[in-house]
Protein backbone atom coordinates (compact mmCIF):
# COMPACT_ATOMS: atom_id res chain seq x y z
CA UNK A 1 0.00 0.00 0.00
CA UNK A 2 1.28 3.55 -1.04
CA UNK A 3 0.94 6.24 0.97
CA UNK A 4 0.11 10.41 -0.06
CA UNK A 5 2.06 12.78 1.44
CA UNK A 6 -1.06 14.99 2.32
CA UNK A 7 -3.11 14.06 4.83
CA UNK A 8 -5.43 15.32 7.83
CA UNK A 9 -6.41 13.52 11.20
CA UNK A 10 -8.42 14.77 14.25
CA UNK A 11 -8.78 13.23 17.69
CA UNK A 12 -10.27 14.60 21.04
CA UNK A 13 -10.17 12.51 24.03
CA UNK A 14 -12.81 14.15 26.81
CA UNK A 15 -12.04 12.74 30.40
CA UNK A 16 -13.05 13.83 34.10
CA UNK A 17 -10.22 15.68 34.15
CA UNK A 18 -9.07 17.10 31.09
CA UNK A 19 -9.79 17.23 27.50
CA UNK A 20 -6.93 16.70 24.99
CA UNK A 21 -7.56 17.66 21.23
CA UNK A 22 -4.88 16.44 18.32
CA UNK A 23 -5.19 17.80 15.04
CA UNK A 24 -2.46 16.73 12.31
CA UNK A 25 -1.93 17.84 8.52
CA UNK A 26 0.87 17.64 6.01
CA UNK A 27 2.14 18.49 2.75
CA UNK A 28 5.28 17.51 0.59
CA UNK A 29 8.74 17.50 2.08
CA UNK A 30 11.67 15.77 0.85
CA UNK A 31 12.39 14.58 4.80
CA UNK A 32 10.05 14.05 7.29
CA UNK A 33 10.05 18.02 9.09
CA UNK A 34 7.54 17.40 12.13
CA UNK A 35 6.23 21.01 13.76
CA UNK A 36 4.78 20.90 17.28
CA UNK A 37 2.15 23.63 18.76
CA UNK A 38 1.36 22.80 22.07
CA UNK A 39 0.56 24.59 25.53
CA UNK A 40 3.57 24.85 27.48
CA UNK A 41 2.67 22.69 29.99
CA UNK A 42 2.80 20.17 27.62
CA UNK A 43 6.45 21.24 26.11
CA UNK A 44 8.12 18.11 28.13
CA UNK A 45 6.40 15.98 25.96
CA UNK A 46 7.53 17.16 22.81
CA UNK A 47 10.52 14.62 22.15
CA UNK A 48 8.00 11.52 23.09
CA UNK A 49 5.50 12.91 20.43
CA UNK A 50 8.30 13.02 18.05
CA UNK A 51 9.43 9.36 18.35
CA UNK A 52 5.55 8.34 18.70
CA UNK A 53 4.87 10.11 15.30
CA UNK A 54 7.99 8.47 13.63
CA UNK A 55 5.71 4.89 13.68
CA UNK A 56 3.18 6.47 11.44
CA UNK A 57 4.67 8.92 9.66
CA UNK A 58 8.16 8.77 6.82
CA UNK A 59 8.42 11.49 4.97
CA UNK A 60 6.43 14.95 4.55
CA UNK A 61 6.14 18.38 6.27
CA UNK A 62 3.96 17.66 9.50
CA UNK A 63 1.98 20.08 11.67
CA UNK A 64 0.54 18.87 14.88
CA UNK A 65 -1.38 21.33 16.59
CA UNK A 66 -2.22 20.05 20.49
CA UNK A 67 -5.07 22.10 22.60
CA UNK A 68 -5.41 21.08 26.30
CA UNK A 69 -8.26 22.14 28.76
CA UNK A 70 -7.65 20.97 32.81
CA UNK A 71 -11.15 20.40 34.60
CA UNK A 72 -10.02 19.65 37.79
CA UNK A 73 -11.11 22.94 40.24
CA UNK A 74 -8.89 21.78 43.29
CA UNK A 75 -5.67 21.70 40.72
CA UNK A 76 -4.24 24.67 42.64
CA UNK A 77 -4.01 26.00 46.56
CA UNK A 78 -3.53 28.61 48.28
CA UNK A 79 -0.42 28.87 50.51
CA UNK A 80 0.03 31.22 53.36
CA UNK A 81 3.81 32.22 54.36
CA UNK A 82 3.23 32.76 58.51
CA UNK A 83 6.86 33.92 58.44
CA UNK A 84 6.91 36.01 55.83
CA UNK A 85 3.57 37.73 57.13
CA UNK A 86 5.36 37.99 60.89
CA UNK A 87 8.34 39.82 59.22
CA UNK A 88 5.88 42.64 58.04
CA UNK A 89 3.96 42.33 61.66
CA UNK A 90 7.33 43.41 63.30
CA UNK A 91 9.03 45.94 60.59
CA UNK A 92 5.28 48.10 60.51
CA UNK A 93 5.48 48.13 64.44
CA UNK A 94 8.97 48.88 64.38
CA UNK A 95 8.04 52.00 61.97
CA UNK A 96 5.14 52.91 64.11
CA UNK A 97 7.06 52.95 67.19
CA UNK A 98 10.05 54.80 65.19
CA UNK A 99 7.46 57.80 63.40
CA UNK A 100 5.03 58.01 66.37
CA UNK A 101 2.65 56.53 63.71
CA UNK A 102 -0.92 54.84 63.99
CA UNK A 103 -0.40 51.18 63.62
CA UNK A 104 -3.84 50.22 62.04
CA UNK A 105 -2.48 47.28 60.43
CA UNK A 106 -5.35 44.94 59.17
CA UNK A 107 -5.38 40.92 58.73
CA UNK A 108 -7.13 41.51 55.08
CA UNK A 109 -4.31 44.43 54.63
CA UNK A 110 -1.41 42.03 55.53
CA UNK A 111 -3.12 39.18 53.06
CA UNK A 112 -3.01 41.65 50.47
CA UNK A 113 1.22 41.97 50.82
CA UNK A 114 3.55 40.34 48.37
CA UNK A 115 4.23 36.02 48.93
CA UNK A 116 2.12 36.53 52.16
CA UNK A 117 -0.57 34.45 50.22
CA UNK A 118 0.22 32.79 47.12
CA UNK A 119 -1.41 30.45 44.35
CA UNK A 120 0.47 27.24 43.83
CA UNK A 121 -0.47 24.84 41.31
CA UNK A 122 -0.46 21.10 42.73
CA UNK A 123 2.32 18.36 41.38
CA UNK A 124 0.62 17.12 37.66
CA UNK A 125 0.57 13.55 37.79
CA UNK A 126 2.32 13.31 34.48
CA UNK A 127 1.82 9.55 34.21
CA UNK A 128 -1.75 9.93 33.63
CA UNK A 129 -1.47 13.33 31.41
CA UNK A 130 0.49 11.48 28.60
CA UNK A 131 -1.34 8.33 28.19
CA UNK A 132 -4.32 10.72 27.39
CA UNK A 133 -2.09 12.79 25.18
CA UNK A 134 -0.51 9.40 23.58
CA UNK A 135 -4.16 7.86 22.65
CA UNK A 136 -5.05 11.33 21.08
CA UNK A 137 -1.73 11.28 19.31
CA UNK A 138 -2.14 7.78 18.18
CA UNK A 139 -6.40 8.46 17.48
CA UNK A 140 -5.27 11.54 14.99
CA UNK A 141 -2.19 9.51 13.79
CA UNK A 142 -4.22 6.71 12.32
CA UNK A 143 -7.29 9.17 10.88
CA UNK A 144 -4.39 10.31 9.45
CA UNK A 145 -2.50 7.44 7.86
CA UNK A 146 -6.13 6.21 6.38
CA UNK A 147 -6.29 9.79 4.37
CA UNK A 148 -3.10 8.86 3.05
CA UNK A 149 -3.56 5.46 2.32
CA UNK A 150 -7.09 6.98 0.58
CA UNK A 151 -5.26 9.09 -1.58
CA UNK A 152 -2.44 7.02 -2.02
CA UNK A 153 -4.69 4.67 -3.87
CA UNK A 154 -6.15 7.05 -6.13
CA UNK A 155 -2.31 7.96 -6.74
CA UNK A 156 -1.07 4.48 -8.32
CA UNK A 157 -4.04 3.80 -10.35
CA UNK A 158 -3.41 6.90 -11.94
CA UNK A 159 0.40 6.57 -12.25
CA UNK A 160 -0.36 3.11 -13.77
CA UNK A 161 -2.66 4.45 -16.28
CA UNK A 162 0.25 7.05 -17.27
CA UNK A 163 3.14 4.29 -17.32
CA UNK A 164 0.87 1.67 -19.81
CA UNK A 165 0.11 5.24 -21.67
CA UNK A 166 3.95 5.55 -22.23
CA UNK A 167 4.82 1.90 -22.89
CA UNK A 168 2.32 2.31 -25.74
CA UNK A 169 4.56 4.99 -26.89
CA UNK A 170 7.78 3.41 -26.57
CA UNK A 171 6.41 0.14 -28.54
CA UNK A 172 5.17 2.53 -31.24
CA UNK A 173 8.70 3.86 -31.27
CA UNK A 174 10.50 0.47 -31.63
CA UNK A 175 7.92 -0.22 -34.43
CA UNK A 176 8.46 3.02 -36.17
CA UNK A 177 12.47 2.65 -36.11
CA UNK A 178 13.11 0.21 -39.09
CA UNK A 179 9.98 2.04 -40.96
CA UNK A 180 12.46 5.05 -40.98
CA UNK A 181 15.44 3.22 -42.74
CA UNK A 182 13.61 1.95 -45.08
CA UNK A 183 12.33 4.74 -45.79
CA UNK A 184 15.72 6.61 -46.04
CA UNK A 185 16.76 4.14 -48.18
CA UNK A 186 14.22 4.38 -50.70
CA UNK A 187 14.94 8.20 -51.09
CA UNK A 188 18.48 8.09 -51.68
CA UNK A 189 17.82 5.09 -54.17
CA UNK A 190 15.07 7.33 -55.90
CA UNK A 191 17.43 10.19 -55.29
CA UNK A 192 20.55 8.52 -57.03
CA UNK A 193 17.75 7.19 -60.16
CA UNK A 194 16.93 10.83 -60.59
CA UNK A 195 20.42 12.35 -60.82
CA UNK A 196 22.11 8.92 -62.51
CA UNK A 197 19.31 7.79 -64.78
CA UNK A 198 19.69 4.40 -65.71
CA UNK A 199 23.44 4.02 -64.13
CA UNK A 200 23.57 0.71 -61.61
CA UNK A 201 23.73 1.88 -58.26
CA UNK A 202 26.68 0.60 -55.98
CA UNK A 203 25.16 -1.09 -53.75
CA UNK A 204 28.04 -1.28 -50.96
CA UNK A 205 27.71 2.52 -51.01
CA UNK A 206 24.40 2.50 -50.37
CA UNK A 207 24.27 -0.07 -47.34
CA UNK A 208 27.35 2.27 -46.07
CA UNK A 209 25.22 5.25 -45.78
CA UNK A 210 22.02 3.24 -44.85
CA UNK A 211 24.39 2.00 -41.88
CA UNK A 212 25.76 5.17 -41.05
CA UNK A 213 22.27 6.91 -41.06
CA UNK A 214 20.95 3.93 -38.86
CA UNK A 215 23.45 4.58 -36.12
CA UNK A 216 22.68 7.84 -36.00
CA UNK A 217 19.02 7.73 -34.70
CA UNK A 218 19.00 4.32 -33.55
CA UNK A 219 17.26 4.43 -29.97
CA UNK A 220 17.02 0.71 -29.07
CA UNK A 221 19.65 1.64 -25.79
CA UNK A 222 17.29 4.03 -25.23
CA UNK A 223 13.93 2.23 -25.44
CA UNK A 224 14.89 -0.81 -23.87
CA UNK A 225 16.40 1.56 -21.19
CA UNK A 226 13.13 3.47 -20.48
CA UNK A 227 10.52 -0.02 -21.21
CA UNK A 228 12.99 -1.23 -17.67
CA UNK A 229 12.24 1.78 -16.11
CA UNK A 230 8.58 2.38 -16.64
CA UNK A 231 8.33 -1.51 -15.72
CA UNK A 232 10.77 -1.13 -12.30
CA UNK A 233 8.40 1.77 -11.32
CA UNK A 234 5.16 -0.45 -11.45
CA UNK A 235 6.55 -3.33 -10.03
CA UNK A 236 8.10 -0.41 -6.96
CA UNK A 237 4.07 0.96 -6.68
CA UNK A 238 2.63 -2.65 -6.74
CA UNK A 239 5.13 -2.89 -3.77
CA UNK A 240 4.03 -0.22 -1.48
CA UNK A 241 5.77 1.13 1.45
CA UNK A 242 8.06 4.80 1.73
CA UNK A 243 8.67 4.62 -1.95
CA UNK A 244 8.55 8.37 -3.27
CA UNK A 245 12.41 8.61 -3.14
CA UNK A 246 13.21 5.41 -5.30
CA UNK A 247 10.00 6.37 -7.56
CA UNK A 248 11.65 9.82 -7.95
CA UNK A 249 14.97 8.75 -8.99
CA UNK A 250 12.93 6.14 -11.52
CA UNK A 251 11.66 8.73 -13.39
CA UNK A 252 14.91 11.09 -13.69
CA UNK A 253 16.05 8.31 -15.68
CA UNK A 254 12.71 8.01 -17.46
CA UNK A 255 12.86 11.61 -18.77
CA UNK A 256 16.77 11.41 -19.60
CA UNK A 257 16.20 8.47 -22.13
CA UNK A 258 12.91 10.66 -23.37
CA UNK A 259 15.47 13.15 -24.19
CA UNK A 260 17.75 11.73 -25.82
CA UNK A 261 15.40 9.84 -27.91
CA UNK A 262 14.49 13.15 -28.64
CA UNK A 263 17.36 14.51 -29.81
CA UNK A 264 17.85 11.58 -31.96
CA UNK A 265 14.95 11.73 -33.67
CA UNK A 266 14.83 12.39 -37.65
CA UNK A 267 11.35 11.95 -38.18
CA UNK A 268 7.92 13.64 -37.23
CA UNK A 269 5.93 10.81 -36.01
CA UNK A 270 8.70 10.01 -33.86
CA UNK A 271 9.46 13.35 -32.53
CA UNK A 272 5.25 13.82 -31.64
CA UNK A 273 5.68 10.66 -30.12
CA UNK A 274 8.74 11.44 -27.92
CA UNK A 275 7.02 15.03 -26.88
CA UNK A 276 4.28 13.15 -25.81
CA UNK A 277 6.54 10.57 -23.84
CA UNK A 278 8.36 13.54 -22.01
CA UNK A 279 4.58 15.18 -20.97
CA UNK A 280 3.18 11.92 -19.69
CA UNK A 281 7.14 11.25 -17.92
CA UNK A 282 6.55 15.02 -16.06
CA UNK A 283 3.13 14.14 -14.89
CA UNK A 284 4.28 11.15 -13.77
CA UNK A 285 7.49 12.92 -11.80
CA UNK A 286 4.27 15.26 -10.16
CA UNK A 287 2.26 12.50 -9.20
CA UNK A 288 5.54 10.91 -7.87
CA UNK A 289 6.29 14.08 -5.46
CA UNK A 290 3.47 13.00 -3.76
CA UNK A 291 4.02 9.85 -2.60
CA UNK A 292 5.42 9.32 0.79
């Protein structure tokens, strides 16, 4: 089974005490480039999503967006620093005493001075926290995987539509090469009646520069070259797995025997045929882009 490289999955996990929502998308990458936004409470988790992500997940540019909401009410408590509060007891009577001053100093006054009473947050039992972060990871991950696999699908039957497309154009090639020496071997036979007359033709000569023309736009190399590749990159997609890569260097290849078949060519039908080669080889190298 191939895999896209785009791809969307969505998980929320909704417990007593907290609700944990994982959304993930991703595009094309040439590596696998994972981005992580998360509250910062969460931050010491980030190298644990990472490796968790790296089972589901090859190749592509990954966002993971993470939104956490705490239910519990008793999560936090107040502390009250008796010390702290008896040091500003004794200095304000001290300055009373020292000013001739009023000391009118009032309990809810004191409460009101800084680290007298303070809001702590109680110890996160972090256990618990990421195996509810994990199964929304994993919930997401696998939504995920099942768009890619989706679209994946769609993917290879239409790059093995494309590939029979181009073998068709390769065997009409091969067929069309011999055509072509004949052919340019009948015009300089007619061309040597017209300027000769009757004269006998050598016919040494003749095969010489039949032979020489030959080599010159013979492409067999070529399409035997590019029939292996177009067949190596069906037999890779009837494979499946993290392919893209191999797929990609497949059809480099593919479109460097398209051009110099190309280049070689001394005839019409053969150069409409290798344009069309190189257009179907380019949609091909698209469609391969985005495969994981």
């Amino acid at each position: 089974m191939i895999k896209s490289m785009t791809g969307f999955g969505r998980c929320e996990i909704a417990e007593k005490e907290r609700k944990i929502t994982v959304e993930i998308k991703a595009v094309n990458h040439r590596y696998l480039d994972v981005n992580i936004k998360m509250p910062k409470k969460l931050n010491f988790f980030e190298s644990s999503i990472r490796t968790l992500l790296k089972e589901y997940i090859q190749r592509g540019k990954v966002d993971i967006f993470v939104t956490y909401e705490d239910y519990t009410e008793n999560n936090v408590t107040l502390k009250y620093n008796q010390e702290l509060a008896a040091e500003y007891v004794k200095y304000i009577s001290q300055m009373a005493e020292d000013f001739s001053l009023n000391n009118d100093l009032q309990a809810c006054t004191l409460s009101r001075y800084p680290e007298v009473l303070t809001m702590e947050e109680q110890t996160v039992d972090e256990d618990a926290l990421w195996a509810t972060l994990e199964k929304a990871i994993r919930g997401a991950a696998e939504q995920f995987v099942e768009t890619r696999m989706r679209e994946g699908t769609n993917l290879k039957e239409d790059l093995l539509q494309k590939l029979d497309g181009m073998l068709q154009y390769v065997e009409e090639i091969e067929k069309r090469s011999p055509e072509i020496i004949a052919e340019y071997r009948q015009k300089i036979q007619d061309k040597v009646a017209e300027l000769l007359g009757d004269t006998q033709i050598d016919e040494n000569r003749l095969a010489t520069e039949v032979t020489i023309f030959a080599d010159k736009i013979c492409t067999d190399e070529e399409t035997v070259r590019l029939k292996s590749h177009i067949l190596a990159t069906k037999e890779t997609l009837s494979q499946g797995g993290s392919i893209g890569r191999k797929l990609d260097f497949i059809a480099q290849e593919m479109n460097r025997e398209a051009n110099t078949i190309l280049s070689k060519a001394n005839d019409l039908t053969v150069s409409d045929i290798a344009i069309n080669l190189k257009t179907d080889i380019e949609k091909v190298r698209e469609q391969i882009q985005n495969i994981e």
